[in-house]
Protein backbone atom coordinates (compact mmCIF):
# COMPACT_ATOMS: atom_id res chain seq x y z
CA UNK A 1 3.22 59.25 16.66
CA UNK A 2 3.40 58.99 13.09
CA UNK A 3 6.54 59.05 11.72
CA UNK A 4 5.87 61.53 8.69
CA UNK A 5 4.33 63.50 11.16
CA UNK A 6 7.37 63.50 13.54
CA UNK A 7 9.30 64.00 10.21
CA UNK A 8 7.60 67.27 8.93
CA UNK A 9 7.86 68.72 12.56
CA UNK A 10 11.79 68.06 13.27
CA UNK A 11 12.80 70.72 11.18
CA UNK A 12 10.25 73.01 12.92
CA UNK A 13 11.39 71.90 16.45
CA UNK A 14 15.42 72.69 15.07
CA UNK A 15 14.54 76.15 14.60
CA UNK A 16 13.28 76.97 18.18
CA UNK A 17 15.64 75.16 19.29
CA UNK A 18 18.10 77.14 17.85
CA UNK A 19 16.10 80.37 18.69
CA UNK A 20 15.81 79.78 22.48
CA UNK A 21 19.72 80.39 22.72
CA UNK A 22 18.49 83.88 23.09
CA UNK A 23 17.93 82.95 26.29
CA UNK A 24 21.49 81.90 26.74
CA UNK A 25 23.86 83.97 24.81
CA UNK A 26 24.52 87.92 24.65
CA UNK A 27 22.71 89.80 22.64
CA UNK A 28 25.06 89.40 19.49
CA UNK A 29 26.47 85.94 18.25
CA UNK A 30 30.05 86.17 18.01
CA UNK A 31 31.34 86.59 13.97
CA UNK A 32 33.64 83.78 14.17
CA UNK A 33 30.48 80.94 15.58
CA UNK A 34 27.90 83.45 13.19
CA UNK A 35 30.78 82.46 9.73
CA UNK A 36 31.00 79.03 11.12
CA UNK A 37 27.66 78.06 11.25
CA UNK A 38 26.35 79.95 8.03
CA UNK A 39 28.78 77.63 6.64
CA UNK A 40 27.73 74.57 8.01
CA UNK A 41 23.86 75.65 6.63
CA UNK A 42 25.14 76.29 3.48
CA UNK A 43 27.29 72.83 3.48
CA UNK A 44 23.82 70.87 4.85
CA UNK A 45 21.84 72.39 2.33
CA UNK A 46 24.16 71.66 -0.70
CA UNK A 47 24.39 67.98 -0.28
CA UNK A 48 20.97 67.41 0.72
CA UNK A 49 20.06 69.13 -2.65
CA UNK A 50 22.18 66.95 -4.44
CA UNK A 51 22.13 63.36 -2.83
CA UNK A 52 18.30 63.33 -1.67
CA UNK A 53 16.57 65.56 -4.18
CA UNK A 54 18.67 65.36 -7.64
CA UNK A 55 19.84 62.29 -7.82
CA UNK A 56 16.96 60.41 -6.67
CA UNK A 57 14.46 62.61 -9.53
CA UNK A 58 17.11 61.20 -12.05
CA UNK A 59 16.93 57.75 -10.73
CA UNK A 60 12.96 57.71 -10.56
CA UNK A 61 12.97 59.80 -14.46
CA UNK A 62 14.82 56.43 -15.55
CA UNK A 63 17.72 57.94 -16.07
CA UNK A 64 16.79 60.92 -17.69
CA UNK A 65 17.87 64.65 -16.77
CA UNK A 66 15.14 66.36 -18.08
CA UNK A 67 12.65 66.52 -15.10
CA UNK A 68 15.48 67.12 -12.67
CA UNK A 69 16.78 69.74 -15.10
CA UNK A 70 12.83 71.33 -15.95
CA UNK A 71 12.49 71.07 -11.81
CA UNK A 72 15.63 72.43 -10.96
CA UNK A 73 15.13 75.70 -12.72
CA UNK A 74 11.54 76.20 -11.85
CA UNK A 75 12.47 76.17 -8.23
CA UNK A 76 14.80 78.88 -8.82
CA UNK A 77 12.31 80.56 -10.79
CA UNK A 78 10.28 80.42 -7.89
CA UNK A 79 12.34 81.82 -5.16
CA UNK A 80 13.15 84.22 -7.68
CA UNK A 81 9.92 85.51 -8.20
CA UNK A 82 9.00 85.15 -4.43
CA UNK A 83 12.11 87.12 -3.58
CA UNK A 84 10.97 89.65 -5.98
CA UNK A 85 7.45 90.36 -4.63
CA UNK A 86 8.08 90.20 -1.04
CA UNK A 87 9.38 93.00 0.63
CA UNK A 88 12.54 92.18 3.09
CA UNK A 89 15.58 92.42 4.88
CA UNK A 90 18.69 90.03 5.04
CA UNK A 91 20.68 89.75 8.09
CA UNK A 92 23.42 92.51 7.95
CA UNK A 93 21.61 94.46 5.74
CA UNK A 94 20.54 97.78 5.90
CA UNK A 95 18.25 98.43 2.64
CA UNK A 96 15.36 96.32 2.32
CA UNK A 97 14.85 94.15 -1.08
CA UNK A 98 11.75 93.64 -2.71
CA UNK A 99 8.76 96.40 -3.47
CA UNK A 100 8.82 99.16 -0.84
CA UNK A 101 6.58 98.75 2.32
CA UNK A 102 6.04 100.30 5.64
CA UNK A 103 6.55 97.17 7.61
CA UNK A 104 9.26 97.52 10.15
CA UNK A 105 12.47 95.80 10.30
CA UNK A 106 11.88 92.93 12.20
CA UNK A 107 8.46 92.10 9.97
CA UNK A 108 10.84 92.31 7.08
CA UNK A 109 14.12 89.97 8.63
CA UNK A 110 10.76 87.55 9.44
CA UNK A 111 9.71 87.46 6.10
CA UNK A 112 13.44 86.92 4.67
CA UNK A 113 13.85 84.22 6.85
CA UNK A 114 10.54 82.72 6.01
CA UNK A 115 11.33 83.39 2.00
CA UNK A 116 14.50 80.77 2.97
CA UNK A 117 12.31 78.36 5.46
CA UNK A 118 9.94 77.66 2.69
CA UNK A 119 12.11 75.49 0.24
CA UNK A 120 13.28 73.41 3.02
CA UNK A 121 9.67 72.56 4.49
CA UNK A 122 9.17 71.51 0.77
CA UNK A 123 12.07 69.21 0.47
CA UNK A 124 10.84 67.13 3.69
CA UNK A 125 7.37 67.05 2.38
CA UNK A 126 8.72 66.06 -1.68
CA UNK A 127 11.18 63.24 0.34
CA UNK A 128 8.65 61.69 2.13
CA UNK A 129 6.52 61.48 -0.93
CA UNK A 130 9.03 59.66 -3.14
CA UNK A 131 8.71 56.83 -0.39
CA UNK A 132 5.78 55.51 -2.70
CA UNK A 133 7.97 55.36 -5.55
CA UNK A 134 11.38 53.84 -4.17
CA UNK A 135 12.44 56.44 -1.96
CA UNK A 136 12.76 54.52 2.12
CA UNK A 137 11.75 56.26 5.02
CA UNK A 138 14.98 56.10 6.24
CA UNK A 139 16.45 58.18 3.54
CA UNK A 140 13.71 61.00 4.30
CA UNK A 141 14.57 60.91 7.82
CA UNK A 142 18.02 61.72 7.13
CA UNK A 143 16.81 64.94 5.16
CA UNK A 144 14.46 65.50 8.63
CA UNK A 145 17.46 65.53 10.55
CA UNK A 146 19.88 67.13 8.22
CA UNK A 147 17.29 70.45 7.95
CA UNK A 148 16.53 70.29 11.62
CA UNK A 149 20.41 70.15 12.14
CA UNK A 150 21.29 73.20 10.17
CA UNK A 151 17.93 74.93 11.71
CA UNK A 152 19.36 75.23 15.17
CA UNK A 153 22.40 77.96 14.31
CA UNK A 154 19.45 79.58 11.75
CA UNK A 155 17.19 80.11 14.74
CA UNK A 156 19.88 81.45 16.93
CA UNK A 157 21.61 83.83 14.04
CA UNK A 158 17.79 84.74 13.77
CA UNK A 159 16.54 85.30 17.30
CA UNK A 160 19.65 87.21 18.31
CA UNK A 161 19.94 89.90 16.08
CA UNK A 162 16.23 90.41 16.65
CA UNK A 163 17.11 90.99 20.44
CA UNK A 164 19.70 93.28 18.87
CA UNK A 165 17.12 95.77 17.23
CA UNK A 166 15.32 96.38 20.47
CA UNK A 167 12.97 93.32 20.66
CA UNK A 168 12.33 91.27 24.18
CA UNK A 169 14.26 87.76 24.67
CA UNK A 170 10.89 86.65 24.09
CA UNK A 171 9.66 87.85 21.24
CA UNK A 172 12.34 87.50 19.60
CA UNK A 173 12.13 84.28 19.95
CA UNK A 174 8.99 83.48 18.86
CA UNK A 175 9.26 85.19 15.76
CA UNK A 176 12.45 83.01 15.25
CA UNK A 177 10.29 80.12 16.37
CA UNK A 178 7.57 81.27 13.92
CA UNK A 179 9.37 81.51 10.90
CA UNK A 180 10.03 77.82 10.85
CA UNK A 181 6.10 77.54 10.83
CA UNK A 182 6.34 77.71 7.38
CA UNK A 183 8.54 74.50 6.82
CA UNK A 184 6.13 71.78 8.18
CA UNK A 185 2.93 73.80 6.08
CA UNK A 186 5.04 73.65 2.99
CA UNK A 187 5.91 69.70 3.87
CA UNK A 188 2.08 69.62 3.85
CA UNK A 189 0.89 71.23 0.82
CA UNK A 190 3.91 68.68 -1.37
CA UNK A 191 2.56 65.97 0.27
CA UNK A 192 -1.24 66.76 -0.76
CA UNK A 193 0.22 67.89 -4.01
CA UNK A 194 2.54 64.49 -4.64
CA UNK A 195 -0.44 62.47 -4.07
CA UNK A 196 -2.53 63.99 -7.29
CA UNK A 197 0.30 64.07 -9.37
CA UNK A 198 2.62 61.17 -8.38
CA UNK A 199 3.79 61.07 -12.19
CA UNK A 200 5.51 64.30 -11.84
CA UNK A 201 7.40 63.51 -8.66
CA UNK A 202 11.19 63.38 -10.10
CA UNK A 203 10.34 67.14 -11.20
CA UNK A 204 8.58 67.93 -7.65
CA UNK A 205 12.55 66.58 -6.14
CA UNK A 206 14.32 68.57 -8.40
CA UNK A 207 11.96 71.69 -7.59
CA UNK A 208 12.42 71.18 -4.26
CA UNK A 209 16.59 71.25 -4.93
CA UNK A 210 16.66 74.66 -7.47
CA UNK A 211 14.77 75.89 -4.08
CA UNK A 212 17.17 74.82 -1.59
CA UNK A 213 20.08 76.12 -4.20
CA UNK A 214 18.86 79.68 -4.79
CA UNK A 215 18.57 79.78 -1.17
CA UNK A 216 22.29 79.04 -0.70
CA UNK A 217 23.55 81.25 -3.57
CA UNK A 218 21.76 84.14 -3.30
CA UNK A 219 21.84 84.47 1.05
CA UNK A 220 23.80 82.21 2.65
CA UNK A 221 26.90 82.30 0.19
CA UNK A 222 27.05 85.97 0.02
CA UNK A 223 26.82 86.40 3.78
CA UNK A 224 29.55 83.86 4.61
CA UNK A 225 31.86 85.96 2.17
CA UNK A 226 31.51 89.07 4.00
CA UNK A 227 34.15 90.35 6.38
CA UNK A 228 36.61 88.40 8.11
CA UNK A 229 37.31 84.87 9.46
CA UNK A 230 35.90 83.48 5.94
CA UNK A 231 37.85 80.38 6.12
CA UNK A 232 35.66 79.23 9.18
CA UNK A 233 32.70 79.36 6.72
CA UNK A 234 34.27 77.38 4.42
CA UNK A 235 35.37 74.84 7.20
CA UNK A 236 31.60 74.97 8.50
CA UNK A 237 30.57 74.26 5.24
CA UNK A 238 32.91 71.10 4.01
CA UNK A 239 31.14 69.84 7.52
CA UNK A 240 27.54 70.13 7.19
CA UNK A 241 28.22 69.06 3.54
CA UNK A 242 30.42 65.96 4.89
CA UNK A 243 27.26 64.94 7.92
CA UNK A 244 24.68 65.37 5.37
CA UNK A 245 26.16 63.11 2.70
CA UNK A 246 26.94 60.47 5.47
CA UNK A 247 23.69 60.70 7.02
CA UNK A 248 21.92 60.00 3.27
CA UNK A 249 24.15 56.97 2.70
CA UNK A 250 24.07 55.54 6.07
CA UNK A 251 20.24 56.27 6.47
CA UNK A 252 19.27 55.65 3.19
């Protein structure tokens, strides 16, 4: 198989990984594993923004901030405004954000997991288009791996807390399994979009970073702060941060 194609689909196959442990586990995930691995999302996340997204659209900008600064905020922007128009519910929560709708609560924990899916799908597909311009397959692998990584405790924090509202093992995990659907079509639609405007690339990274970063800030941060047994979140995080930045330097 092509290996872009197996690339674009490892994140995917992380996330029902991580959602069959509904299968497997009781209906709730324990707070002390849920902090933990939040963390370790949060830590993957973080350096894969910074080593394989930022730095590189500096690099390939010769040297210049300005795309990876004009990129950065437009993919905040975007979440942003995403966030904004699409009604849902984070994990924990019991007040939906975005404009008022009738959908129910597990449409609307879907679509908040899909809002935070969407940026990663489009930091495989923007890493595996820098390979034309100096980027080595090996370094977008490492991104592959790092998402896919941090997908498997995001599929089971998903999955499980559907089961908790009432939902069957198995629908509740495919609708965890679904929401990584959007990561290999966003992969997809940089890919197409890299290859009409390969000039604009270094901003396409750092788009693909502000993404990754609102994503971090504005969920995963807040929820790892919440309660008790913080300090695991921070020791999940210093680890997925640590694996990530090793995997881009030893892959890459």
């Amino acid at each position: 198989m092509n290996p872009i194609i197996i690339g674009i689909l490892l994140p995917l196959a992380g996330t029902m990984v991580g959602s069959a442990f509904v299968f497997f586990m009781k209906k709730e995930i324990p707070d002390r594993l849920q902090k933990t691995l939040l963390g370790f999302a949060s830590g993957v996340m973080v350096a894969a923004s910074v080593w394989s997204l930022l730095i590189p659209s500096i690099e390939m900008a010769s040297e210049s901030i300005v795309p990876a600064a004009v990129g950065f905020m437009a993919g905040i922007g975007f979440l942003l405004l995403i966030d904004e128009l699409t009604p849902h519910l984070h994990l924990g929560a019991q007040k939906a954000e975005g404009p008022r709708s009738r959908l129910s609560r597990t449409a609307m924990l879907a679509l908040a997991v899909t809002i935070h899916n969407l940026p990663e799908g489009m930091a495989v597909g923007v890493v595996y288009a820098g390979e034309t311009q100096g980027l080595t397959m090996s370094a977008a692998l490492a991104v592959a791996i790092g998402i896919a990584l941090q997908n498997i405790p995001e599929g089971a924090i998903i999955s499980m807390p559907m089961h908790s509202e009432g939902n069957s093992r198995w629908r509740s995990f495919l609708i965890g399994s679904l929401s990584g659907v959007v990561e290999p079509v966003g992969s997809v639609a940089i890919l197409m979009l890299a290859s009409v405007l390969g000039a604009a690339l270094p901003f396409l990274l750092a788009f693909a970073a502000g993404a990754m970063m609102y994503v971090v800030v504005e969920e995963l941060i807040p929820e790892t702060a919440q309660g008790r047994h913080t300090n695991l979140s921070t020791i999940g995080f210093a680890v997925g941060f640590v694996l990530m930045m090793a995997m881009d330097v030893v892959l890459g």
